[in-house]
Protein backbone atom coordinates (compact mmCIF):
# COMPACT_ATOMS: atom_id res chain seq x y z
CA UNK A 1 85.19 148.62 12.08
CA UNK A 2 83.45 150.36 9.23
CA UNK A 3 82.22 153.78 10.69
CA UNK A 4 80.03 156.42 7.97
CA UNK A 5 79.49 158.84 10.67
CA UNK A 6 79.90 159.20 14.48
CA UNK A 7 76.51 160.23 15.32
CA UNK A 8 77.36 162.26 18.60
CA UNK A 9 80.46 164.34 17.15
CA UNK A 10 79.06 167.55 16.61
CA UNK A 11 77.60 167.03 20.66
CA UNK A 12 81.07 165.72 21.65
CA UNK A 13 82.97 168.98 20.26
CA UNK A 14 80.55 171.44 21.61
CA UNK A 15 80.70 169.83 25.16
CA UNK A 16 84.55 170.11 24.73
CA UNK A 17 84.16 173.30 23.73
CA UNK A 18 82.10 174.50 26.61
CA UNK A 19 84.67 172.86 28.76
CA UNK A 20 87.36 174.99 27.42
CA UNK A 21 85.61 177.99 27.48
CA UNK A 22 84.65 177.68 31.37
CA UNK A 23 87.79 176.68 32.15
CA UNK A 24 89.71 179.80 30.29
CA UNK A 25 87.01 181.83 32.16
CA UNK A 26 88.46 180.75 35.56
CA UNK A 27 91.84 181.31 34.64
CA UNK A 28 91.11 184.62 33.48
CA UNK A 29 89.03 185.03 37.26
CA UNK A 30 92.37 183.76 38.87
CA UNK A 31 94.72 185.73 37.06
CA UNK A 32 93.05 188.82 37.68
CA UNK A 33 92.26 187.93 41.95
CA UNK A 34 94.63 185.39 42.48
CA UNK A 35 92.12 183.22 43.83
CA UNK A 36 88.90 181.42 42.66
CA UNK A 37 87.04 183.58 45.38
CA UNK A 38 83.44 184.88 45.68
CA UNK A 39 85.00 188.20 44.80
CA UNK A 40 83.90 187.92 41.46
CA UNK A 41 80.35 186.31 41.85
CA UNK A 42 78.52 189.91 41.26
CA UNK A 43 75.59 190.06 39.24
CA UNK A 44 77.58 191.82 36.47
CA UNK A 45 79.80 188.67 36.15
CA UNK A 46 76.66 185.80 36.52
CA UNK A 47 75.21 187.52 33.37
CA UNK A 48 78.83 187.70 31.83
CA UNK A 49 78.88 183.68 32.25
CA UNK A 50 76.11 182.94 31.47
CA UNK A 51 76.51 185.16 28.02
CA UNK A 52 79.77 183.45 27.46
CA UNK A 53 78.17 180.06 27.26
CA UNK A 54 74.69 180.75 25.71
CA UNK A 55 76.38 182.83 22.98
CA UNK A 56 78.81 180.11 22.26
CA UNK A 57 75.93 177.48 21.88
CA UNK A 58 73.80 179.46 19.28
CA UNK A 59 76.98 180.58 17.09
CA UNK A 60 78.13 176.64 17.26
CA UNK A 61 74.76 175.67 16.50
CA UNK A 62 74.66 177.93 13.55
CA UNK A 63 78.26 178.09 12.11
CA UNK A 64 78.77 173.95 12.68
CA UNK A 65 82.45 174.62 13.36
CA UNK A 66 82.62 171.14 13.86
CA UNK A 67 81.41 169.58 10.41
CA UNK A 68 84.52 169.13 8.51
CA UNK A 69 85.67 166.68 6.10
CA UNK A 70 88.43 163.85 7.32
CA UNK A 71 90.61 164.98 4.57
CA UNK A 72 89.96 169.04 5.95
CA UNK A 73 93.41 170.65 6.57
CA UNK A 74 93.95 171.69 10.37
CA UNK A 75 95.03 175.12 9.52
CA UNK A 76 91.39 175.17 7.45
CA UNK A 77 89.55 173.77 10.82
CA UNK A 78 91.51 176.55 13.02
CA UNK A 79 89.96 179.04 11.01
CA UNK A 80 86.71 177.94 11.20
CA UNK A 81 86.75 177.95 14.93
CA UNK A 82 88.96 181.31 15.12
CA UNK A 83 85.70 182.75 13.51
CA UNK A 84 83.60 181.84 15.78
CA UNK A 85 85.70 182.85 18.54
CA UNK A 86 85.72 186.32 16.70
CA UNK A 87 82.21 186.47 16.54
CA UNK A 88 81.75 185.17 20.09
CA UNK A 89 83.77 187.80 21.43
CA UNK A 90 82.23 190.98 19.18
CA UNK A 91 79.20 189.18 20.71
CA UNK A 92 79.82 189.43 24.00
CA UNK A 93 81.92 193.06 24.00
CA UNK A 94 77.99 194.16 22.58
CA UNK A 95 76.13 192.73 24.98
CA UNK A 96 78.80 194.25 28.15
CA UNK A 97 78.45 197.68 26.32
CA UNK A 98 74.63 197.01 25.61
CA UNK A 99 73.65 195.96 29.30
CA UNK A 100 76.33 198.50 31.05
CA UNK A 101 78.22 196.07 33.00
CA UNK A 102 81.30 198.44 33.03
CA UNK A 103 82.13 196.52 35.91
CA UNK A 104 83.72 193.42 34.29
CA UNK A 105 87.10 193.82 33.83
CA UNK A 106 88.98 194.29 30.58
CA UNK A 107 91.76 192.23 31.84
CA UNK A 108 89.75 189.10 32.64
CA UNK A 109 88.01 189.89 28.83
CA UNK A 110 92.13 189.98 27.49
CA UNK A 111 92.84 187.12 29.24
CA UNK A 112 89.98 184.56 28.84
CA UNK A 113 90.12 184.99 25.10
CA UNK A 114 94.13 184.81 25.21
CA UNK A 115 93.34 181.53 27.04
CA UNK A 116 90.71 180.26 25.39
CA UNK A 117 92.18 180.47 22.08
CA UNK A 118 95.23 178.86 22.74
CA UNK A 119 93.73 176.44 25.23
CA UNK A 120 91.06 175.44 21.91
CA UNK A 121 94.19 175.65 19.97
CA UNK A 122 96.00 173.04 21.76
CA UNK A 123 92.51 170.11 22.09
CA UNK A 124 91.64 170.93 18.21
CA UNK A 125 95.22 170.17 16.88
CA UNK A 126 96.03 167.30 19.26
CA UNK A 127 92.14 165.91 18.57
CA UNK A 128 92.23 165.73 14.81
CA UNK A 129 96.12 163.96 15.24
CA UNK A 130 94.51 161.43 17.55
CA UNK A 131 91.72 160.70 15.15
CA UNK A 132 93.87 160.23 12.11
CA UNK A 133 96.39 157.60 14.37
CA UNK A 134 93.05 155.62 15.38
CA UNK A 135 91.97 155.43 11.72
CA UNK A 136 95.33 154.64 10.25
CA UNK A 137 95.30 151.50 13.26
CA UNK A 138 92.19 150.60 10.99
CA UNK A 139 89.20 152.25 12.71
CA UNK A 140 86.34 154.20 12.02
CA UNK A 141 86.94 153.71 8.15
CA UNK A 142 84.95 154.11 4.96
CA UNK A 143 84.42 151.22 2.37
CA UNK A 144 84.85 153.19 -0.89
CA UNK A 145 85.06 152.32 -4.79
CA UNK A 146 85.85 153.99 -8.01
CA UNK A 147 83.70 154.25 -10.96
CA UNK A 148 85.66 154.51 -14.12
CA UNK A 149 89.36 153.32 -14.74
CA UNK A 150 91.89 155.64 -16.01
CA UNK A 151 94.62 158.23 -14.85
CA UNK A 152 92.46 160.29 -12.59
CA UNK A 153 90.86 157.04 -11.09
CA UNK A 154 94.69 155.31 -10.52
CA UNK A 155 95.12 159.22 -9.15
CA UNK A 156 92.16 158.37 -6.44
CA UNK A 157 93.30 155.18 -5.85
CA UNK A 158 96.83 156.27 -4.67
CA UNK A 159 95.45 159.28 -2.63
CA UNK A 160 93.59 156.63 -0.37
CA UNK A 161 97.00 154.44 0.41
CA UNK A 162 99.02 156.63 0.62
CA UNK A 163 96.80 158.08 3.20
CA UNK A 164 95.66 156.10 5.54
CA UNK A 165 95.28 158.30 8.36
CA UNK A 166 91.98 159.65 6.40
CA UNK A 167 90.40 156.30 7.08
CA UNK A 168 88.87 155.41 3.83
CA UNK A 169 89.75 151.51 2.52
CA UNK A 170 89.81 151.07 -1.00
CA UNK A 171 87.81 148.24 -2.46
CA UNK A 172 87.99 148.35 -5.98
CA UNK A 173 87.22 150.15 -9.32
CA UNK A 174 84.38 149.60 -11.68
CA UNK A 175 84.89 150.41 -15.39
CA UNK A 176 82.84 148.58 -18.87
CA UNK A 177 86.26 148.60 -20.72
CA UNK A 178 88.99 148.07 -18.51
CA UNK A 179 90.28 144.40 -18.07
CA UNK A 180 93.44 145.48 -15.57
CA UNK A 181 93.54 143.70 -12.52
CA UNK A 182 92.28 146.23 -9.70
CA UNK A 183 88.50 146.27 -11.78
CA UNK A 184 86.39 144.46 -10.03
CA UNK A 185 83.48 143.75 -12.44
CA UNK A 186 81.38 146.53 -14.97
CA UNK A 187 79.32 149.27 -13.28
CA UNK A 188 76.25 147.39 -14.01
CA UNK A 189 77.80 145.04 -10.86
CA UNK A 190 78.37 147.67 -8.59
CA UNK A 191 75.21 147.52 -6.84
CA UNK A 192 74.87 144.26 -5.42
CA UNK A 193 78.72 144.75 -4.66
CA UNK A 194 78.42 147.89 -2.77
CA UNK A 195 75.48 146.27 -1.20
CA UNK A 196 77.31 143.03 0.01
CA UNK A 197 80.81 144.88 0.66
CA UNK A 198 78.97 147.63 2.62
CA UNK A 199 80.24 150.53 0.87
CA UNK A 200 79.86 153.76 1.90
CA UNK A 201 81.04 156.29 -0.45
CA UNK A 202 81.52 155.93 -4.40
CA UNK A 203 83.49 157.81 -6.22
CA UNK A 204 82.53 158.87 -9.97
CA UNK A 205 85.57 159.58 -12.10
CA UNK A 206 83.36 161.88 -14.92
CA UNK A 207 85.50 161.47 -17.85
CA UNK A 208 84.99 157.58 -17.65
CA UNK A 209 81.41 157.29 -17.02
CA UNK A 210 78.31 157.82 -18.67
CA UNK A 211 76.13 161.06 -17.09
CA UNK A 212 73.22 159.27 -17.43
CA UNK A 213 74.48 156.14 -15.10
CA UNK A 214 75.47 158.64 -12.68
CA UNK A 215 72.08 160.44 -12.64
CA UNK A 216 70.58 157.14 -11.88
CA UNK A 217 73.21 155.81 -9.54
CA UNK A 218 72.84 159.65 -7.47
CA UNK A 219 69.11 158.38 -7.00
CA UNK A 220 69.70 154.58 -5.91
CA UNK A 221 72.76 155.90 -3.26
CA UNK A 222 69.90 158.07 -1.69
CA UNK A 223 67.93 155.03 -1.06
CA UNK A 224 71.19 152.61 0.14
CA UNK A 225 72.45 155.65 2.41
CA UNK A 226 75.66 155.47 -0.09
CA UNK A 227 76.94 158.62 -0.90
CA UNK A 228 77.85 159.27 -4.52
CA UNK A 229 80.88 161.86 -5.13
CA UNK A 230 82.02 163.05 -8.66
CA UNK A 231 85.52 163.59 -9.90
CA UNK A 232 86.75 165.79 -12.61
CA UNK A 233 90.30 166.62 -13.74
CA UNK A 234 90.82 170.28 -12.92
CA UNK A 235 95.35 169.39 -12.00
CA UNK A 236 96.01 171.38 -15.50
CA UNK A 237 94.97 174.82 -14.07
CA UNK A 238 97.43 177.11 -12.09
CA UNK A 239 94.52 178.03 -9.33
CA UNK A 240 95.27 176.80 -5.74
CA UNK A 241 92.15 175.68 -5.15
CA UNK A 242 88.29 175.23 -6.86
CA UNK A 243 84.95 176.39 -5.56
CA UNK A 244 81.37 175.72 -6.16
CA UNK A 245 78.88 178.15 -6.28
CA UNK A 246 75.10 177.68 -7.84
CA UNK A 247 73.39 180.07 -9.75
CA UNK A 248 69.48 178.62 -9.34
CA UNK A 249 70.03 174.88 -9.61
CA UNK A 250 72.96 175.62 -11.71
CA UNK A 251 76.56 174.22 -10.36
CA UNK A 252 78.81 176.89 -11.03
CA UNK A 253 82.68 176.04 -10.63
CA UNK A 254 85.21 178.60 -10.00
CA UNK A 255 88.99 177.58 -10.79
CA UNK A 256 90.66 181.40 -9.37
CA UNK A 257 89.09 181.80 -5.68
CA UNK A 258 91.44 183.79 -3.86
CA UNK A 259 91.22 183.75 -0.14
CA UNK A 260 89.32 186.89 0.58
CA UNK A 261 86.95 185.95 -1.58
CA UNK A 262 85.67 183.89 1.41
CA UNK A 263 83.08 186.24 3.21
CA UNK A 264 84.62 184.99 6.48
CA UNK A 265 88.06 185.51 5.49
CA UNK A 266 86.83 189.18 4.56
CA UNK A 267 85.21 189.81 7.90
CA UNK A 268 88.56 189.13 9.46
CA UNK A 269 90.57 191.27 7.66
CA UNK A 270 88.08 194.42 7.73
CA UNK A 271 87.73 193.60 11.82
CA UNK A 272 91.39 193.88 11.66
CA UNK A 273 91.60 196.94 9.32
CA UNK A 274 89.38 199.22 11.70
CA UNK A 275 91.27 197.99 14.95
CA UNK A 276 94.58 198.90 13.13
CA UNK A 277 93.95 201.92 11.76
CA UNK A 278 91.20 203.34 13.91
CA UNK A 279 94.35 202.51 17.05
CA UNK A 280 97.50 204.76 14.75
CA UNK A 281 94.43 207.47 14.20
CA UNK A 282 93.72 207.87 17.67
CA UNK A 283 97.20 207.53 19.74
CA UNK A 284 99.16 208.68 16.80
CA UNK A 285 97.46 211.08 14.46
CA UNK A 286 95.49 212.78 16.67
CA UNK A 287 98.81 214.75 18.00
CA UNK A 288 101.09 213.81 15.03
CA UNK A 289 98.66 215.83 12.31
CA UNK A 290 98.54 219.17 13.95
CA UNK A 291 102.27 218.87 14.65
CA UNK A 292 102.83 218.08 10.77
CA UNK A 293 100.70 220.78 9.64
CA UNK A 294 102.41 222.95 11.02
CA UNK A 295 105.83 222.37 10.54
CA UNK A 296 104.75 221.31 6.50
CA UNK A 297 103.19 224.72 6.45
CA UNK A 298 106.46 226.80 7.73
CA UNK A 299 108.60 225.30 4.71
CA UNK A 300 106.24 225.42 2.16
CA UNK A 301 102.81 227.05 0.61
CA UNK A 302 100.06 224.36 -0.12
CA UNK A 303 98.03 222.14 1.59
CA UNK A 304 99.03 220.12 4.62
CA UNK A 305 97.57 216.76 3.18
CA UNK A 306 98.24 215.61 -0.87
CA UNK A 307 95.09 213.67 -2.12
CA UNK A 308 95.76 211.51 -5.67
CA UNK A 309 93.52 209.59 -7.23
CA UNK A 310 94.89 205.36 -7.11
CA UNK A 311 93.30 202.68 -8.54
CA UNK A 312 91.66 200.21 -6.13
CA UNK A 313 89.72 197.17 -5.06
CA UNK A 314 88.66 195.71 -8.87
CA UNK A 315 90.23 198.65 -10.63
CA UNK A 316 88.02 201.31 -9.10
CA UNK A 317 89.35 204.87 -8.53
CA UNK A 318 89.59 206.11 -5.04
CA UNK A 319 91.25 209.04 -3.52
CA UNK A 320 94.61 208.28 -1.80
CA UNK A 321 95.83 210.73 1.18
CA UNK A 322 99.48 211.44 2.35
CA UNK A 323 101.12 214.20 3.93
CA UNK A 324 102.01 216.67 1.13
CA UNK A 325 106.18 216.09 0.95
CA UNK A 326 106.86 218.12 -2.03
CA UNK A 327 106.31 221.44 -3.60
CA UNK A 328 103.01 221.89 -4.85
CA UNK A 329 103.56 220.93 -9.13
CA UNK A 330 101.62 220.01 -11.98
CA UNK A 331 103.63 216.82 -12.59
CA UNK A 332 102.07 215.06 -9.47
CA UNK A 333 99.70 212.61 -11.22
CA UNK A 334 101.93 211.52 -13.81
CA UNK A 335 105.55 211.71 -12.91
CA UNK A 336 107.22 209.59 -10.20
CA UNK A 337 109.59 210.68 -7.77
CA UNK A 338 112.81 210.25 -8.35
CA UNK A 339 116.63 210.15 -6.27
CA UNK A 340 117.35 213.38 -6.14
CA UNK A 341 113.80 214.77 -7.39
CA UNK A 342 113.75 218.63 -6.85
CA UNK A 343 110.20 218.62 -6.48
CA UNK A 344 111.04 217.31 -2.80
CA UNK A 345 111.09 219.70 0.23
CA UNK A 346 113.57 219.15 3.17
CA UNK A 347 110.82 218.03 5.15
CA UNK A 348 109.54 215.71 2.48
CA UNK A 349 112.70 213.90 2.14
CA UNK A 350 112.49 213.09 6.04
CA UNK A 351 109.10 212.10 6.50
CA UNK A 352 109.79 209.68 2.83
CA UNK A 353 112.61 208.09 4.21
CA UNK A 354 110.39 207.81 7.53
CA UNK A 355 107.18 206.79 5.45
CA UNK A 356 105.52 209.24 7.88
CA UNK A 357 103.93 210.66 4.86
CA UNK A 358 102.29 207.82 4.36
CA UNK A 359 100.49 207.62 7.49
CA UNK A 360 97.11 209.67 6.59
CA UNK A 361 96.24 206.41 4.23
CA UNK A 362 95.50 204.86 7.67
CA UNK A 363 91.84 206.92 7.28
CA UNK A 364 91.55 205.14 3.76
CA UNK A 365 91.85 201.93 5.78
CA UNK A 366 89.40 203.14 8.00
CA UNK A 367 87.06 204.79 5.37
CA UNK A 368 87.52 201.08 3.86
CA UNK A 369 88.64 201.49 0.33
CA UNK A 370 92.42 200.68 1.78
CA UNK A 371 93.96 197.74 4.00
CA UNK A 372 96.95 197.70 6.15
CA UNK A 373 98.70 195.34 3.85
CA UNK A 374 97.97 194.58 0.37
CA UNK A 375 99.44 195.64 -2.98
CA UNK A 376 100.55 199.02 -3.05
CA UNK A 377 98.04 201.52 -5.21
CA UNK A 378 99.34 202.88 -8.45
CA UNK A 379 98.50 206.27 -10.39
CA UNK A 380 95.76 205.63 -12.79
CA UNK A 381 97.81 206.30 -15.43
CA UNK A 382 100.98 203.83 -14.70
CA UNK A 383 97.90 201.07 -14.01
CA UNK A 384 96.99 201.83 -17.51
CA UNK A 385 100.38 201.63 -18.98
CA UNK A 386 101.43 198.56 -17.09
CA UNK A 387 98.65 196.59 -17.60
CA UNK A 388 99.58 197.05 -21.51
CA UNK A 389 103.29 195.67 -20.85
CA UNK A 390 102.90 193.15 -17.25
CA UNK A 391 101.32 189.92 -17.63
CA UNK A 392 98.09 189.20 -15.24
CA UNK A 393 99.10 192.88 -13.55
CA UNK A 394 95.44 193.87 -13.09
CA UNK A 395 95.04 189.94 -10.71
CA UNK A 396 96.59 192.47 -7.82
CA UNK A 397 93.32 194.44 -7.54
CA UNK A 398 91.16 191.53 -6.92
CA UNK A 399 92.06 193.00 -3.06
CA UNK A 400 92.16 196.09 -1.27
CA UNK A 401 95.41 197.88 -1.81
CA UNK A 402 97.59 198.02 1.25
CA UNK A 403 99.60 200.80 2.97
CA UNK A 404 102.44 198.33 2.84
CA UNK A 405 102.41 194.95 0.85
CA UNK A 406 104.45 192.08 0.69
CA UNK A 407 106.46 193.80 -2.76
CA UNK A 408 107.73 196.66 -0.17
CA UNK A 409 108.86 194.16 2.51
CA UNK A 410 111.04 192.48 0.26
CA UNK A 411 112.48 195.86 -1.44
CA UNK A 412 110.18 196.68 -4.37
CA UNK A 413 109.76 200.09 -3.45
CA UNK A 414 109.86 203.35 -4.89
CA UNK A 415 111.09 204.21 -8.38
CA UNK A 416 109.44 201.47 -10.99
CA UNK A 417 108.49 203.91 -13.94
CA UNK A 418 111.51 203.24 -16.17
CA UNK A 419 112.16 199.73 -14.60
CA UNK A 420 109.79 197.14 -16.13
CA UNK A 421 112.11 193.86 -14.14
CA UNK A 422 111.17 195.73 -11.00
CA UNK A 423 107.31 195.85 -11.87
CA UNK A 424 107.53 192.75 -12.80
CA UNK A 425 109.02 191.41 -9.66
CA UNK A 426 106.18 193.86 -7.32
CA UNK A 427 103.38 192.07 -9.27
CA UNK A 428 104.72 188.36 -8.88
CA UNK A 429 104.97 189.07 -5.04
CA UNK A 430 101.24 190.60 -4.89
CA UNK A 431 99.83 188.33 -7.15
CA UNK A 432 101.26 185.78 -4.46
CA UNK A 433 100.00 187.80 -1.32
CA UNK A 434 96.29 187.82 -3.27
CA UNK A 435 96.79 183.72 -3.57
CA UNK A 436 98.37 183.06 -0.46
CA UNK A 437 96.39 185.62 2.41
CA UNK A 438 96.08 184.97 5.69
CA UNK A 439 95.56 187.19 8.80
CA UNK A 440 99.03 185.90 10.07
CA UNK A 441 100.92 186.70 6.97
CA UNK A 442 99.40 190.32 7.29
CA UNK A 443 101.26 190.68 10.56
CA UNK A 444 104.44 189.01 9.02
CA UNK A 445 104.42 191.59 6.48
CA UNK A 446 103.53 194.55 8.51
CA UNK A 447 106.43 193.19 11.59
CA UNK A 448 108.66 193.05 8.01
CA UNK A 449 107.57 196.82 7.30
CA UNK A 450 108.41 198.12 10.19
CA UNK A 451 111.84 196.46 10.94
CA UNK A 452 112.97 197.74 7.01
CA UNK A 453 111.82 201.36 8.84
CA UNK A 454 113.88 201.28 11.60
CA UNK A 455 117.17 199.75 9.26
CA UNK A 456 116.39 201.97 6.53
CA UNK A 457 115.65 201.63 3.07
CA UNK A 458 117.92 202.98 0.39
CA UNK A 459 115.00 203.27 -1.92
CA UNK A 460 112.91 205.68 0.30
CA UNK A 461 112.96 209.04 -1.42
């Protein structure tokens, strides 16, 4: 059973969705009353239902959550619908605040999103296994070819057996020059092929067919309801992945996307960000500062905070705070501390070894010109000097620079300015946070951070 494109999907999903949504929502009324009782059936909580469903409609409607490719990765569809359900909730926390309902609890708020994402979770994953089982029993398939023979096209060919759980059945390549045995006939006798083998996709490897027959088979697939996809060899470059932007009617392809170069992806982290930092200002700072101020001030003359200027987020020059942990000097914005560094005051060394010093950088995060994690921010001079002698160093400030990074949680901290292997080995591991980011390996890193705290770190000083 040859299947292009289930026509009711997108409906299918949303009424699942709904489903899971109303049913979180009565767990979250249970948990909090222990019964399914009238208790909650105030005004305040009719308009918070009916804004939980209504919003969740118009953000589906607009985002299409839904409309993914069979070949999508799940982690890649989970994020999709994690953004909505970000939204959704921003959404709805606006409208409580906006209409006053301070009556609806917090807890039932906690709780139906704790429920509803794992809940959506759960049906997402366990949908899109289901799916690929049915098509690998041979349903709901697509009839596809391959214009052009040659490496890339054998390439193609192998991706669609060895994967059958994708659903697409391989019928044959088309090529002018090629005699071997899997070519079914030239391209010129790919129409009435595609039209008697009902073939819904072709594939057009570029490097073995002519642009011209491509512009004019794009045209005729629009008419047959056969969609036309190109293929180009990109598998030389070292980027993980490819994106296509369009300048005008211009195709644009870019072979180094990082992650949070994704708008969504960025959204995420900066949501995450101000919770962070704008939580550690409030319960922390607000009684910590006045507390280090003071006791700072007793030891020492100078100011309570030390402001440097790091480079940032593409190389741009920001102002960096900490909690001032040595003597006032005019070697602070080009020497490094060192073991044993008299600069240091006996507070200093404590709140180093603590990284309490480092704790003001949580308004940079909050200001936005920081993150929680990312790659630590260097001196503007050592950023000059080690992007003369450090391959690819300056590919760590295509991100925010980080209070902690992934470098620090695996031990490259502190001294580096007479140690080129350990600069080295802090720029492989950002360069590999800046490739690999996720909002899960942010709390990895920052769990990581905080256990090498409470162990100690012999390079704290």
């Amino acid at each position: 059973m040859s299947v292009g494109k289930t026509k009711y999907l997108g409906a299918i999903n949303l009424a699942i969705d709904l489903f899971i949504l109303n049913i979180s929502f009565l767990i979250s009324v249970w948990l909090k009353f222990d019964q399914l009782s009238p208790r909650w059936a105030q005004e305040s909580y009719e308009v918070f239902w009916f804004g939980l469903n209504t919003i969740w409609i118009i953000l589906s409607l607009i985002i299409k959550p839904y409309s993914f490719s069979r070949t999508k990765r799940v982690i890649g569809v989970l994020r999709q619908y994690f953004f909505v359900l970000l939204l959704h909730a921003m959404s709805i926390s606006t409208l409580l605040v906006f209409v006053k309902f301070t009556d609806v609890s917090r807890e039932i708020l906690v709780n139906l999103y704790l429920s509803f994402a794992f809940l959506l979770s759960i049906t997402k994953v366990v949908g899109i296994y289901l799916m690929r089982m049915y098509r690998r029993q041979g349903f709901s398939y697509k009839n596809v070819a391959v214009l052009g023979y040659g490496p890339l096209a054998v390439e193609v060919r192998k991706f669609f057996r060895v994967h059958p759980e994708y659903g697409f059945r391989f019928l044959g390549f088309f090529d002018d020059h090629s005699k071997e045995m899997y070519v079914e006939g030239q391209i010129k006798d790919f129409k009435d092929f595609a039209i008697n083998k009902d073939v819904n996709e072709v594939y057009c490897c570029i490097p073995y067919v002519d642009y011209e027959l491509i512009r004019e088979l794009i045209d005729w697939g629009e008419s047959h309801m056969i969609k036309v996809k190109l293929i180009t060899d990109f598998r030389g470059f070292a980027s993980k992945g490819i994106t296509l932007d369009r300048y005008d009617e211009i195709p644009v392809l870019d072979v180094s996307p990082v992650p949070l170069d994704d708008q969504q992806n960025q959204l995420v982290k900066r949501v995450f960000d101000t919770a962070f930092s704008f939580s550690v200002i409030v319960l922390l700072m607000s009684w910590l500062t006045p507390l280090m101020a003071l006791i700072i001030k007793i030891e020492s003359k100078g100011p309570v905070f030390f402001k440097q200027k790091r480079t940032g987020k593409d190389g741009k020059a920001f102002w960096c705070y900490k909690f001032r942990s040595m003597a006032v000097n005019t070697d602070s914005d080009a020497k490094q501390a060192t073991k044993g560094d008299m600069r240091i005051t006996k507070v200093g060394a404590f709140i180093r070894k603590t990284s309490i010093d480092e704790l003001p950088q949580f308004f940079n995060v909050f200001l936005g010109n920081m993150s929680v994690v990312g790659p630590r921010p260097h001196m503007l001079r050592h950023t000059e000097e080690y992007t003369k002698v450090v391959e690819k160093f300056m590919s760590r400030h295509l991100v925010k620079p980080g209070i902690t990074g992934l470098a620090q949680a695996r031990g490259y901290r502190g001294e580096t300015e007479n140690d080129d292997y350990a600069m080295k080995g802090r720029v492989k591991l950002d360069r590999f946070y800046v490739n690999n980011w996720s909002l899960w390996f942010d709390v990895q890193i920052i769990i990581d951070t905080v256990m090498g705290i409470v162990n100690g770190d012999e390079k704290a000083y």
